[in-house]
Protein backbone atom coordinates (compact mmCIF):
# COMPACT_ATOMS: atom_id res chain seq x y z
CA UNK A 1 91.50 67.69 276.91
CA UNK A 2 93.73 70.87 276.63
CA UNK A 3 94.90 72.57 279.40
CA UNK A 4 95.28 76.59 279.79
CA UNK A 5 96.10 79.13 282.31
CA UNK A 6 93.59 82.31 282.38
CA UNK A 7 93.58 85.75 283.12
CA UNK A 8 91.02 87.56 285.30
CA UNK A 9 90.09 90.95 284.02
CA UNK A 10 92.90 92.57 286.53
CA UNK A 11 95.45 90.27 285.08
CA UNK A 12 95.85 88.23 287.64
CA UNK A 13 96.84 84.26 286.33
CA UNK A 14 94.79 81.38 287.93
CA UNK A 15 94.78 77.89 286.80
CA UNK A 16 95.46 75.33 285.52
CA UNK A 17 91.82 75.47 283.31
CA UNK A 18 90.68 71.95 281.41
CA UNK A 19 88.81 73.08 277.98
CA UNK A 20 86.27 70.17 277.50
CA UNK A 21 85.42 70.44 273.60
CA UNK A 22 84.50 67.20 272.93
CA UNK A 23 81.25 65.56 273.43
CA UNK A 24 81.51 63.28 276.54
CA UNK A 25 84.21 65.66 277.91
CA UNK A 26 81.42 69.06 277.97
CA UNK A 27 78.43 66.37 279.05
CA UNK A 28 80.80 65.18 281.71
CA UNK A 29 81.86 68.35 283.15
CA UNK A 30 82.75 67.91 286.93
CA UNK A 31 80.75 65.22 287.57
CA UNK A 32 82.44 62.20 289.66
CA UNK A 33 85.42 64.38 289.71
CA UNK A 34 86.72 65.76 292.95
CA UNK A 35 86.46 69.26 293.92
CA UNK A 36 88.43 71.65 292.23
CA UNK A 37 91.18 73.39 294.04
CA UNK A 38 91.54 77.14 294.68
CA UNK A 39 93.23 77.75 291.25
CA UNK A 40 92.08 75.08 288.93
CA UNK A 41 88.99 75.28 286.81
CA UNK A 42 86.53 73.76 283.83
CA UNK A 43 86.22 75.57 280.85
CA UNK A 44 83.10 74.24 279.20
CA UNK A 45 83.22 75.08 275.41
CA UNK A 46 79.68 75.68 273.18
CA UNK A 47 77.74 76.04 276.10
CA UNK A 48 74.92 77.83 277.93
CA UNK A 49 73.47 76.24 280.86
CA UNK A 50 74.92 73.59 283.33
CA UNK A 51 73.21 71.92 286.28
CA UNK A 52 75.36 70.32 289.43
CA UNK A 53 72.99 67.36 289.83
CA UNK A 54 74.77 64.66 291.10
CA UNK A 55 77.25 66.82 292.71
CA UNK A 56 78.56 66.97 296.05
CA UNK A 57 79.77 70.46 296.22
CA UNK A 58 78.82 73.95 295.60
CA UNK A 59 80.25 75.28 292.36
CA UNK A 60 81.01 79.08 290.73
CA UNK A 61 79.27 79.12 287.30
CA UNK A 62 81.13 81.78 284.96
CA UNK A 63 78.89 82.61 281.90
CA UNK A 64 81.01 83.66 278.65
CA UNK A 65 80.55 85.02 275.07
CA UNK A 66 82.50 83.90 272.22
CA UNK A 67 85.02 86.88 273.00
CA UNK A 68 85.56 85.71 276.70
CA UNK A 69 83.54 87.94 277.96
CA UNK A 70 81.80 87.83 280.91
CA UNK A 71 77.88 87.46 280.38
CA UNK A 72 76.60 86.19 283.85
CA UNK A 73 78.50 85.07 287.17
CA UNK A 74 76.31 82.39 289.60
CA UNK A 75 78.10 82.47 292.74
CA UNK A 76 77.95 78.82 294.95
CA UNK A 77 75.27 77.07 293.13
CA UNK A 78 74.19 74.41 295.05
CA UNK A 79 74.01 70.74 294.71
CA UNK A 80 70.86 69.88 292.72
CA UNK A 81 70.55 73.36 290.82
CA UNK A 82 70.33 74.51 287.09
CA UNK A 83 71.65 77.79 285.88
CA UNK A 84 71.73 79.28 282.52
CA UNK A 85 72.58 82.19 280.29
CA UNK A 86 71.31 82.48 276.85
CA UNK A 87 73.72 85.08 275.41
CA UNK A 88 76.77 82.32 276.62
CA UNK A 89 78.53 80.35 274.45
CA UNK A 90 80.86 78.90 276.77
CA UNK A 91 80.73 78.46 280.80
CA UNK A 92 83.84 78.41 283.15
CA UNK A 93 83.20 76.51 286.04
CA UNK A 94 85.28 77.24 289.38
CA UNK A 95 85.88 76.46 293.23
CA UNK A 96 82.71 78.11 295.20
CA UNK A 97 84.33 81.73 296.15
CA UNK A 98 86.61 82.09 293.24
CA UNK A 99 84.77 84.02 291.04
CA UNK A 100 84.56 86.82 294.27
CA UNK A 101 88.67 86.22 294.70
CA UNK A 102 89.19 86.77 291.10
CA UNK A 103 86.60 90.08 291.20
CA UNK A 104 84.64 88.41 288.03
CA UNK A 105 81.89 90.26 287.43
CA UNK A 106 79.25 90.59 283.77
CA UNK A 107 81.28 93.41 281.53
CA UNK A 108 84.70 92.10 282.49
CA UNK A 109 86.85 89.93 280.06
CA UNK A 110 88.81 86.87 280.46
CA UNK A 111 91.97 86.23 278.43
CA UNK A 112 94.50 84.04 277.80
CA UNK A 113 92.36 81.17 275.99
């Protein structure tokens, strides 16, 4: 698994970011690993929906065209839950309150990936 740093769309760095692009790394995802630090995310490539079941914390889901752009943002989604975004193609997956600190919001653009 690569590892990358990001930009948020007011150029602020955060990471590091895992890209899981293989098979049992994208079905894997976060599960059985522990929660993710301020910084650090999961960059899920070839992707549209995730769930957290099996989970023991409260994620950010960050939903992303092909371009890095920002299609959807799920703030804390719970233990348990299911989200999804049909126009995604990949899904960044962050500490719950990250996506707030890093002012992501749908129309803004990631970079550095």
């Amino acid at each position: 698994m690569r590892i990358v740093s990001l930009r948020s769309p007011q150029a602020q760095p955060f990471g590091p970011v895992r890209v899981a692009e293989r098979g049992w790394d994208r079905t894997r995802g976060l599960l059985g690993r522990p929660r993710l630090a301020a910084s650090e995310g999961l960059l899920i490539m070839r992707c549209s929906s995730v769930h957290t079941v099996g989970m023991r914390y409260p994620i950010d889901v960050v939903f992303l065209d092909r371009h890095g752009g920002i299609a959807r943002v799920v703030e804390s989604l719970r233990p348990m839950r299911v989200a999804m975004c049909l126009r995604a193609t990949h899904v960044l997956e962050l500490a719950a309150g990250q996506a707030r600190r890093l002012a992501l919001r749908p129309g803004s653009k990631l970079s550095g990936w």
